[in-house]
PDB file of N, CA and C in Angstrom:
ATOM      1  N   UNK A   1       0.848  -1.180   0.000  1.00  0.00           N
ATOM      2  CA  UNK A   1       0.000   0.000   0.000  1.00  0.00           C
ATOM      3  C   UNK A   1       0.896   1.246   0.000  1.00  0.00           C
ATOM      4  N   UNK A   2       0.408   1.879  -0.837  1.00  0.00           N
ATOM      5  CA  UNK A   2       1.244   3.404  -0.606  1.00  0.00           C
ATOM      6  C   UNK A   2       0.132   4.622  -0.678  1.00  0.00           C
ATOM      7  N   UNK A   3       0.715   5.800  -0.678  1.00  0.00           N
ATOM      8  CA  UNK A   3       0.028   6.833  -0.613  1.00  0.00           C
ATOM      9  C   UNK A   3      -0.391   7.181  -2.460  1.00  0.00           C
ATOM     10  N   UNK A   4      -1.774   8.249  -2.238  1.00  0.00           N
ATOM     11  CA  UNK A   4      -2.028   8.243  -3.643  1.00  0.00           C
ATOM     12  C   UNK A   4      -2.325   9.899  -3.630  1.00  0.00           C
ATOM     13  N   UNK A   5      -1.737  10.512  -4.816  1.00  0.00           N
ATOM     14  CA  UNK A   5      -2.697  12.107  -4.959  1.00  0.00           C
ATOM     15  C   UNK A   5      -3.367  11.671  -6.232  1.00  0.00           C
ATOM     16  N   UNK A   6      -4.442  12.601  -5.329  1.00  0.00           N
ATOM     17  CA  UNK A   6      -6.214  12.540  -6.754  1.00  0.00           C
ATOM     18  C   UNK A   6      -6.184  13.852  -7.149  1.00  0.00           C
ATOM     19  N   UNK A   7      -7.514  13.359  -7.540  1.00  0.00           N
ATOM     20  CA  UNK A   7      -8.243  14.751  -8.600  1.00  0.00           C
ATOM     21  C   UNK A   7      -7.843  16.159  -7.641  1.00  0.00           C
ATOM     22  N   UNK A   8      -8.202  16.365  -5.898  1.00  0.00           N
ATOM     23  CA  UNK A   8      -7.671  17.785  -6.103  1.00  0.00           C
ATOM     24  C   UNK A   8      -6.517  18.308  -5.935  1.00  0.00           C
ATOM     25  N   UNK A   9      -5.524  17.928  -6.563  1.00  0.00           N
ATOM     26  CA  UNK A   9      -4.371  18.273  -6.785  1.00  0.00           C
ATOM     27  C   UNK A   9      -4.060  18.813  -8.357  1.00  0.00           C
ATOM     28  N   UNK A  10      -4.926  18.227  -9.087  1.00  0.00           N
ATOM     29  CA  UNK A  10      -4.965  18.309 -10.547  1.00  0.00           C
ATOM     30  C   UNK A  10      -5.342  20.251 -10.571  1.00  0.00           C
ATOM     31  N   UNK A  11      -4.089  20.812 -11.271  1.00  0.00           N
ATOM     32  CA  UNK A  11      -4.241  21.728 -11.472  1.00  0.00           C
ATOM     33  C   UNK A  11      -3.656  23.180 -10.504  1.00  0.00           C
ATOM     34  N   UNK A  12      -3.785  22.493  -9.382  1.00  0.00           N
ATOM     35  CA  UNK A  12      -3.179  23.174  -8.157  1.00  0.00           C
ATOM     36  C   UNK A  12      -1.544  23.155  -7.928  1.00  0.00           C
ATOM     37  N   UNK A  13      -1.266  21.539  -7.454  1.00  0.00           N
ATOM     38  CA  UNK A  13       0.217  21.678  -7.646  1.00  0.00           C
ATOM     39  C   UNK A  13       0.950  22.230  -6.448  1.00  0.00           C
ATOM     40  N   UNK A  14       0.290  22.094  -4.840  1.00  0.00           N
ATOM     41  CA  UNK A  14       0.802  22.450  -3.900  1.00  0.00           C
ATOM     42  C   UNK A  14       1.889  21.918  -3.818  1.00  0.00           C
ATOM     43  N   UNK A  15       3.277  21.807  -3.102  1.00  0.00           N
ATOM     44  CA  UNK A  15       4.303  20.965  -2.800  1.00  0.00           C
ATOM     45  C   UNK A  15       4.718  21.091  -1.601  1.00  0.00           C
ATOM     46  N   UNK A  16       4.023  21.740  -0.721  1.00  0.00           N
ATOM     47  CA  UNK A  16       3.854  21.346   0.633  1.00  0.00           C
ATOM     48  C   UNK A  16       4.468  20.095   1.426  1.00  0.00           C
ATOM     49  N   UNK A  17       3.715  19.345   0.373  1.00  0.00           N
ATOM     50  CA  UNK A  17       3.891  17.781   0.837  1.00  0.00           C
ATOM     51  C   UNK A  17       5.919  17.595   0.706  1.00  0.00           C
ATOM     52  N   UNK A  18       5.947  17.743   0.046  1.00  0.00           N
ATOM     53  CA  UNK A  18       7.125  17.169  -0.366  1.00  0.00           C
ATOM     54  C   UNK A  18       8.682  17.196  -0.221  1.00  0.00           C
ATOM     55  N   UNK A  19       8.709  18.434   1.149  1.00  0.00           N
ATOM     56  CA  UNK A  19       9.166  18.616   1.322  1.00  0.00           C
ATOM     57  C   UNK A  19       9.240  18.199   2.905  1.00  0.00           C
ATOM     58  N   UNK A  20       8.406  17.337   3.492  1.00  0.00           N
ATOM     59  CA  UNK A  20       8.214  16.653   4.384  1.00  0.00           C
ATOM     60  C   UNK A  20       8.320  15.002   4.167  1.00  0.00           C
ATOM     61  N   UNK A  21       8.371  14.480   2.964  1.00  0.00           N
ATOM     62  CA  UNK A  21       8.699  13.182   2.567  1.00  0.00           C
ATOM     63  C   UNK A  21       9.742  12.609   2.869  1.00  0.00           C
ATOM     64  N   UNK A  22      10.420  11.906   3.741  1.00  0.00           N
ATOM     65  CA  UNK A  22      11.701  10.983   4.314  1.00  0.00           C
ATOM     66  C   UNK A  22      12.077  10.456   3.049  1.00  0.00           C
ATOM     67  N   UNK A  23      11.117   9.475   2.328  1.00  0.00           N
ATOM     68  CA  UNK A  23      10.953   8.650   1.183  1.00  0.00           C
ATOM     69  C   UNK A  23      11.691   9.620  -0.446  1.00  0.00           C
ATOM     70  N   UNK A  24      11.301  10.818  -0.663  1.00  0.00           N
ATOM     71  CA  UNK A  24      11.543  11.589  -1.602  1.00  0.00           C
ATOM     72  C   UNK A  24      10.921  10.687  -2.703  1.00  0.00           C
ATOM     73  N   UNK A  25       9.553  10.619  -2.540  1.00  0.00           N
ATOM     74  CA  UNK A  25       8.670   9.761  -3.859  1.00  0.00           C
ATOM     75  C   UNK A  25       7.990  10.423  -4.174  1.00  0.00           C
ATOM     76  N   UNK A  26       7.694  11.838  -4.000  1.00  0.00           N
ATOM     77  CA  UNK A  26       6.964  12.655  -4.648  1.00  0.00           C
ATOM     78  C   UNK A  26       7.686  12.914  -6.327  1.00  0.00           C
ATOM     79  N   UNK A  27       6.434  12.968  -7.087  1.00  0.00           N
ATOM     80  CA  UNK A  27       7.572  13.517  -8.969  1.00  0.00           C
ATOM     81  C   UNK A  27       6.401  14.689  -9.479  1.00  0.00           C
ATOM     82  N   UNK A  28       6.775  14.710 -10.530  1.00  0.00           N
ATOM     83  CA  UNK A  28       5.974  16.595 -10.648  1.00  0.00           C
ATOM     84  C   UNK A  28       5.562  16.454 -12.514  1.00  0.00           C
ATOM     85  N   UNK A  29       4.271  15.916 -12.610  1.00  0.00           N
ATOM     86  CA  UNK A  29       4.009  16.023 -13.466  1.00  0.00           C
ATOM     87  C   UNK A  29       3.500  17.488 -14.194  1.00  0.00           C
ATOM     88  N   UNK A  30       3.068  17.720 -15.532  1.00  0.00           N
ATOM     89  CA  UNK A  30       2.565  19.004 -15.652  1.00  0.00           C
ATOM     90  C   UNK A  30       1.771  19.736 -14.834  1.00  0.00           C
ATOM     91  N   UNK A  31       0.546  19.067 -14.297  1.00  0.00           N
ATOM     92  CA  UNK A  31      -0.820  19.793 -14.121  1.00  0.00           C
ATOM     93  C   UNK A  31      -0.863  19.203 -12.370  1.00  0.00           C
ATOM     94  N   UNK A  32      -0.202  17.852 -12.120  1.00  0.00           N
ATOM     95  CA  UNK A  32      -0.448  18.285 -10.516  1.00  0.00           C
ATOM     96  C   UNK A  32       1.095  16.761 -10.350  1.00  0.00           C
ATOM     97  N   UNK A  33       0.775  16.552  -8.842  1.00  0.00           N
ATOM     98  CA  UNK A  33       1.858  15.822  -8.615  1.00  0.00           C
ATOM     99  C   UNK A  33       1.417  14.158  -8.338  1.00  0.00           C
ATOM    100  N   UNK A  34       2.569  13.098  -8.671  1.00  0.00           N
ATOM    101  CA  UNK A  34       2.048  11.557  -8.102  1.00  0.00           C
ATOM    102  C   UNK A  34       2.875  11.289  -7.234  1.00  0.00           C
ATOM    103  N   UNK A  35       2.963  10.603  -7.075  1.00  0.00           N
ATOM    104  CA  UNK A  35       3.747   9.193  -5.702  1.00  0.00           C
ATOM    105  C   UNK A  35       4.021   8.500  -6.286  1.00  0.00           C
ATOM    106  N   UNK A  36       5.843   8.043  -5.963  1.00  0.00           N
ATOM    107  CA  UNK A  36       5.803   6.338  -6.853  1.00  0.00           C
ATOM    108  C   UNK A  36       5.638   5.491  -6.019  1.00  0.00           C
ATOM    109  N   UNK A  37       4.593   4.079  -6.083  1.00  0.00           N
ATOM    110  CA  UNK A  37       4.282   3.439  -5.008  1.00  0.00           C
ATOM    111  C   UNK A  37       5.521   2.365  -4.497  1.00  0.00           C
ATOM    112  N   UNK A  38       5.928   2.377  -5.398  1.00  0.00           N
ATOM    113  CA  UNK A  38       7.403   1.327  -4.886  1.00  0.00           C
ATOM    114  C   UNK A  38       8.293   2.195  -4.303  1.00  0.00           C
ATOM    115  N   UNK A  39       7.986   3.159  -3.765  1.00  0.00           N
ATOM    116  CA  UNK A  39       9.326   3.791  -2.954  1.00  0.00           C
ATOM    117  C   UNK A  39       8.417   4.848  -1.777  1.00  0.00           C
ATOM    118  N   UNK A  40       7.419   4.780  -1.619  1.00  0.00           N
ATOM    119  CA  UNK A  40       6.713   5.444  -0.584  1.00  0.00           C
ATOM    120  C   UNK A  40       6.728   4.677   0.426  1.00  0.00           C
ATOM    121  N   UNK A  41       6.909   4.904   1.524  1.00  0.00           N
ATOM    122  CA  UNK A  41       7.056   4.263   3.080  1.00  0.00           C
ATOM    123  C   UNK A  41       5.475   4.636   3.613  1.00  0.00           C
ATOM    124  N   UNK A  42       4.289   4.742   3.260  1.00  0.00           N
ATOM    125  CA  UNK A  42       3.135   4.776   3.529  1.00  0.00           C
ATOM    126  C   UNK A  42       3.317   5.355   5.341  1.00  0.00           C
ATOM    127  N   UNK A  43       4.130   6.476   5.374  1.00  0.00           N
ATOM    128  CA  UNK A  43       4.090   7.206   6.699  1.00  0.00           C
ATOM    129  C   UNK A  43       3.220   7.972   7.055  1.00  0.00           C
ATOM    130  N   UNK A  44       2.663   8.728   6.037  1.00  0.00           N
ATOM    131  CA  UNK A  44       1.402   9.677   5.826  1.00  0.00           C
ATOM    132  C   UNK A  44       1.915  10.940   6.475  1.00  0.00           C
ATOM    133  N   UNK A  45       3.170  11.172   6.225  1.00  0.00           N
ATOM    134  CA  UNK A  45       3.462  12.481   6.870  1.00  0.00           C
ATOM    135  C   UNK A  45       3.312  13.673   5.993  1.00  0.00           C
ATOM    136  N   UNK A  46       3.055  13.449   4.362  1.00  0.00           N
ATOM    137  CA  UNK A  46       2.152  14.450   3.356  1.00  0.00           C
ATOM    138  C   UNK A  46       1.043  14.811   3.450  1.00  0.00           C
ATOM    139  N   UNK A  47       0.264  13.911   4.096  1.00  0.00           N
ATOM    140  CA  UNK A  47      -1.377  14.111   3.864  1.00  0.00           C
ATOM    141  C   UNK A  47      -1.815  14.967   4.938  1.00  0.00           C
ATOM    142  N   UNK A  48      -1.018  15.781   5.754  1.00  0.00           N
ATOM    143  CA  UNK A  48      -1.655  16.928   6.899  1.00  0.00           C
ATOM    144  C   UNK A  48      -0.920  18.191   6.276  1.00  0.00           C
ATOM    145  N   UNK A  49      -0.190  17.880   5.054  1.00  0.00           N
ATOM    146  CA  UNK A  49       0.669  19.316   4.273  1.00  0.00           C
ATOM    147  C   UNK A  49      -0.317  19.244   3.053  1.00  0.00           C
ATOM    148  N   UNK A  50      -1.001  18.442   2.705  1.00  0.00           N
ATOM    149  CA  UNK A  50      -1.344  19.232   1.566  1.00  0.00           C
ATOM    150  C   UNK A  50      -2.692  19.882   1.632  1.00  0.00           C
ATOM    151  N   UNK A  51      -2.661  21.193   1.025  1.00  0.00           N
ATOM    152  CA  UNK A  51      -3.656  22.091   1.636  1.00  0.00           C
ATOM    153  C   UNK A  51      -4.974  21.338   0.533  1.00  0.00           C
ATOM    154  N   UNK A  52      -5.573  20.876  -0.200  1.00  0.00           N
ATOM    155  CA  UNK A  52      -6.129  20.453  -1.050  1.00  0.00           C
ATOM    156  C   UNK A  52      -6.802  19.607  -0.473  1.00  0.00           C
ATOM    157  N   UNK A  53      -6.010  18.644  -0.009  1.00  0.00           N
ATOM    158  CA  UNK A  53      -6.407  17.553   1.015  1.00  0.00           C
ATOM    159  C   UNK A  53      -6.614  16.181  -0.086  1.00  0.00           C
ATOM    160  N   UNK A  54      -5.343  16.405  -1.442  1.00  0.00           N
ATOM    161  CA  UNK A  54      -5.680  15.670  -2.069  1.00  0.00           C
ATOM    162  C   UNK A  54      -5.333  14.246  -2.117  1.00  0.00           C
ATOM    163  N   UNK A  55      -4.140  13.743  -1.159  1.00  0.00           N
ATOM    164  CA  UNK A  55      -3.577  13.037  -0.771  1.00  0.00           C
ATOM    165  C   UNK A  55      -4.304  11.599   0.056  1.00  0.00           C
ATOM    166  N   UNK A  56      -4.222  10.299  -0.229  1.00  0.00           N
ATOM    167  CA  UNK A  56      -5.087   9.609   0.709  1.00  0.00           C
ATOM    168  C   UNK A  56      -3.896   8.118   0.510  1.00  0.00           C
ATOM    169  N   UNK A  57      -4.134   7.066   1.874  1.00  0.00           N
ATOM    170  CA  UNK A  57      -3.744   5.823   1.389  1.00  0.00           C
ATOM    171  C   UNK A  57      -4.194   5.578   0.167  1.00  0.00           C
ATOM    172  N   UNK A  58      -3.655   4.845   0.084  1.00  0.00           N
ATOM    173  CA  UNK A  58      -4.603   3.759  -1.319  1.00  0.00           C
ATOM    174  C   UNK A  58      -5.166   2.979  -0.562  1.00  0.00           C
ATOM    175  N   UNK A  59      -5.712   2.412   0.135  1.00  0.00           N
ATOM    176  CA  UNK A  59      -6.843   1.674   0.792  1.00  0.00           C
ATOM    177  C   UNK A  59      -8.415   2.981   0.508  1.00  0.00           C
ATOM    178  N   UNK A  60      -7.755   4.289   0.815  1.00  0.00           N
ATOM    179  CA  UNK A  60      -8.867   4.769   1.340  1.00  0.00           C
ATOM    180  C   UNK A  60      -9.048   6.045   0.734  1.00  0.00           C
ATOM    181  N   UNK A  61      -8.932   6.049  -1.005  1.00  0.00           N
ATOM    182  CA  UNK A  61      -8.982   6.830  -1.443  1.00  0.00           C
ATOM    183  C   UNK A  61     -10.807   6.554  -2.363  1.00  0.00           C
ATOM    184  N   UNK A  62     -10.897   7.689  -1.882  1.00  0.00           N
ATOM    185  CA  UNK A  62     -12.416   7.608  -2.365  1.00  0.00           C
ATOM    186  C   UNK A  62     -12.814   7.380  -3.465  1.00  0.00           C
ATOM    187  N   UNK A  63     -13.999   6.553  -4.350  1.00  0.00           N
ATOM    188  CA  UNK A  63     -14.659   5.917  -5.135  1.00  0.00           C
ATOM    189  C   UNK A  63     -14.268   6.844  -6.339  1.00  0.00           C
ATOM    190  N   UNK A  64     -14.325   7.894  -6.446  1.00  0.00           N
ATOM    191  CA  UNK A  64     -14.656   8.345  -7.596  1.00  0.00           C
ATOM    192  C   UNK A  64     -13.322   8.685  -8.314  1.00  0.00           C
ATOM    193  N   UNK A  65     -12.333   8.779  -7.670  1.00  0.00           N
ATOM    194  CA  UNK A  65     -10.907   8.960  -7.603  1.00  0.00           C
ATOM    195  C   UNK A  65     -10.229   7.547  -7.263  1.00  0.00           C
ATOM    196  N   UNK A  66     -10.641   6.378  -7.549  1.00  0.00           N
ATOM    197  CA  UNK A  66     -10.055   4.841  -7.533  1.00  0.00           C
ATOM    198  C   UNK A  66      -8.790   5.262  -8.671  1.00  0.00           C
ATOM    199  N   UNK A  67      -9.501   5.334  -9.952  1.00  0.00           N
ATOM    200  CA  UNK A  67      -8.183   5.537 -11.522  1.00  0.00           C
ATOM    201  C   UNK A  67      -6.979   6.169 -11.193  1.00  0.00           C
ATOM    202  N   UNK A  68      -6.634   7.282 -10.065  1.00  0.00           N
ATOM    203  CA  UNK A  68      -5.229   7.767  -9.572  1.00  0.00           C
ATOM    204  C   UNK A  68      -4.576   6.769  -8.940  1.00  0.00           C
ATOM    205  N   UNK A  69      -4.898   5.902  -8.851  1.00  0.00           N
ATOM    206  CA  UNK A  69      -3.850   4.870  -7.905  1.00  0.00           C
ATOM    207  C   UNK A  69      -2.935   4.576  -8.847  1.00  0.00           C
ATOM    208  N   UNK A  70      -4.063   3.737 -10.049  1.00  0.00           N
ATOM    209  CA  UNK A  70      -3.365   3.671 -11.610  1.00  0.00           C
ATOM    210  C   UNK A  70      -1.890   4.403 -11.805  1.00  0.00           C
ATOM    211  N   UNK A  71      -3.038   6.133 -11.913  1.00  0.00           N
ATOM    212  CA  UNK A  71      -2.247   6.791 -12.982  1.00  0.00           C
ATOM    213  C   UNK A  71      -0.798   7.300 -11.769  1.00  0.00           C
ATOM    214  N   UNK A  72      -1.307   7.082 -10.674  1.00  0.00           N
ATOM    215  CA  UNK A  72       0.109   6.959  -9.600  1.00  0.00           C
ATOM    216  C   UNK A  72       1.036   6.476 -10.187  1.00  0.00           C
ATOM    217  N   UNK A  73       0.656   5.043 -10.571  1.00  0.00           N
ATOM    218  CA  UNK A  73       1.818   4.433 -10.786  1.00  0.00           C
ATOM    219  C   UNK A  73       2.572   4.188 -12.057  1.00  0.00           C
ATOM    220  N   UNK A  74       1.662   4.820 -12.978  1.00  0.00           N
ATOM    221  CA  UNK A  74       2.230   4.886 -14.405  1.00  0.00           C
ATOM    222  C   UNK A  74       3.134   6.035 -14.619  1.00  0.00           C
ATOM    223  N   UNK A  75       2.543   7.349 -13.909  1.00  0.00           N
ATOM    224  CA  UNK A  75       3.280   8.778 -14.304  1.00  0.00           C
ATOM    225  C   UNK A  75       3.887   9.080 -13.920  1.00  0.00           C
ATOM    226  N   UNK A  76       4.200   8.515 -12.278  1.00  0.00           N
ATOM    227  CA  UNK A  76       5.482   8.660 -11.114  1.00  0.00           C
ATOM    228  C   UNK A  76       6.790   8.560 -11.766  1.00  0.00           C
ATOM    229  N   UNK A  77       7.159   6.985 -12.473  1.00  0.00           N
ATOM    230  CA  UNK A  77       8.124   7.017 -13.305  1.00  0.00           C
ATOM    231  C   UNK A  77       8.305   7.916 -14.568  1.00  0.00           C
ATOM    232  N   UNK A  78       7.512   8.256 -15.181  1.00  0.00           N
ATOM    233  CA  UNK A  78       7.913   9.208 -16.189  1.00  0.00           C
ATOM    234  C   UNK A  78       8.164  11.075 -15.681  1.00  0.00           C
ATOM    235  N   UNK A  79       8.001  11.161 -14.835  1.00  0.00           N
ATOM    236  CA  UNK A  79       8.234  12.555 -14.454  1.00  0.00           C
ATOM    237  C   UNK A  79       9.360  12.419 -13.663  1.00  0.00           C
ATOM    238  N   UNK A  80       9.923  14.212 -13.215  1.00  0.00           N
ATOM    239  CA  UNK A  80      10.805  14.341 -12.391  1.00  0.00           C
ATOM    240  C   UNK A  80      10.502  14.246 -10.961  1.00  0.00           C
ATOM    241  N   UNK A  81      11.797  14.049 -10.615  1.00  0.00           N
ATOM    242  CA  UNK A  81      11.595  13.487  -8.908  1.00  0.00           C
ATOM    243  C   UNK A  81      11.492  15.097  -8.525  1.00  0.00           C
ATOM    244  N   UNK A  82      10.902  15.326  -7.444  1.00  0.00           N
ATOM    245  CA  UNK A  82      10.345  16.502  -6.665  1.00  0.00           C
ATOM    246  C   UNK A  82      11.200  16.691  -5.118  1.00  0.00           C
ATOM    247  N   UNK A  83      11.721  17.678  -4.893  1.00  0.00           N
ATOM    248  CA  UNK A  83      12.163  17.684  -3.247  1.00  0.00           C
ATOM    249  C   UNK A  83      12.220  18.863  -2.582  1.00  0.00           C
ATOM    250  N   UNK A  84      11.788  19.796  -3.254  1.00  0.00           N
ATOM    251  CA  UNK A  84      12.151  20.974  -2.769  1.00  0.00           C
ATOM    252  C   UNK A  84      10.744  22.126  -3.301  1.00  0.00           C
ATOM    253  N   UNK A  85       9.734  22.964  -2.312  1.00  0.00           N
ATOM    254  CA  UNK A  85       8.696  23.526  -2.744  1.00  0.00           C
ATOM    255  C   UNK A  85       9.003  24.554  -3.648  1.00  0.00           C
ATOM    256  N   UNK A  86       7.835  24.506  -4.024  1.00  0.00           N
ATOM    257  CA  UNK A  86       7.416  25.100  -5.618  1.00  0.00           C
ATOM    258  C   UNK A  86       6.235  26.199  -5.241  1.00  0.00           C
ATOM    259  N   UNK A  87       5.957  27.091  -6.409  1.00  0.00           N
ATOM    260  CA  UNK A  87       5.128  28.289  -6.355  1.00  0.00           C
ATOM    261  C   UNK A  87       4.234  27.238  -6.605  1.00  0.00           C
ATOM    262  N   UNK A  88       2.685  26.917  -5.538  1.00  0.00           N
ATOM    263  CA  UNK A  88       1.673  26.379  -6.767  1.00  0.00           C
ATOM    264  C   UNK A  88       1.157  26.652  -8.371  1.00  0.00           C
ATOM    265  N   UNK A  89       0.313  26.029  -8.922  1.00  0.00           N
ATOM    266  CA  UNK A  89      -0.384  26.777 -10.273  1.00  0.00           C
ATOM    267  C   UNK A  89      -1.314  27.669 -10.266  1.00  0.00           C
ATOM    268  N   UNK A  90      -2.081  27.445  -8.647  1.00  0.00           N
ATOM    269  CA  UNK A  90      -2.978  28.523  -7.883  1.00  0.00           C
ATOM    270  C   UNK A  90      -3.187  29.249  -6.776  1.00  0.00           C
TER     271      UNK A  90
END
């Protein structure tokens, strides 16, 4: 199990999170950010930084937002690794 960002991150792009990550599995796609699940330590020490509140386990990421677990794990590897905060997009 690892951590997952959903839909409200899409577009926003806080990085709050990520600069609290031990793990450094946050990556920075265009429009918002993923998690790679093979390198997240499921500590949950992101999910009280991100102001969005877009962040959830993957156990307990809500119904309508299931497909980010997916696209977690497809886009994590293709983007850059993230460690240091950023201006959001909003």
């Amino acid at each position: 199990m690892s951590m997952v960002v959903t839909e409200p991150c899409f577009g926003c792009k806080h990085t709050d999170c990520v600069v609290v990550c031990p793990a450094d599995c946050f990556y920075e796609g265009e429009s918002m950010l993923f998690i790679h699940p093979d390198e997240c330590i499921d500590c949950g020490a992101c999910v009280p930084e991100c102001p969005p509140q877009a962040i959830f386990y993957e156990d307990d990421v809500p119904e309508p937002w299931r497909d980010y677990i997916a696209l977690n794990r497809e886009m994590a590897p293709l983007c850059p690794n993230i460690t240091e905060k950023k201006a959001p997009l909003q």
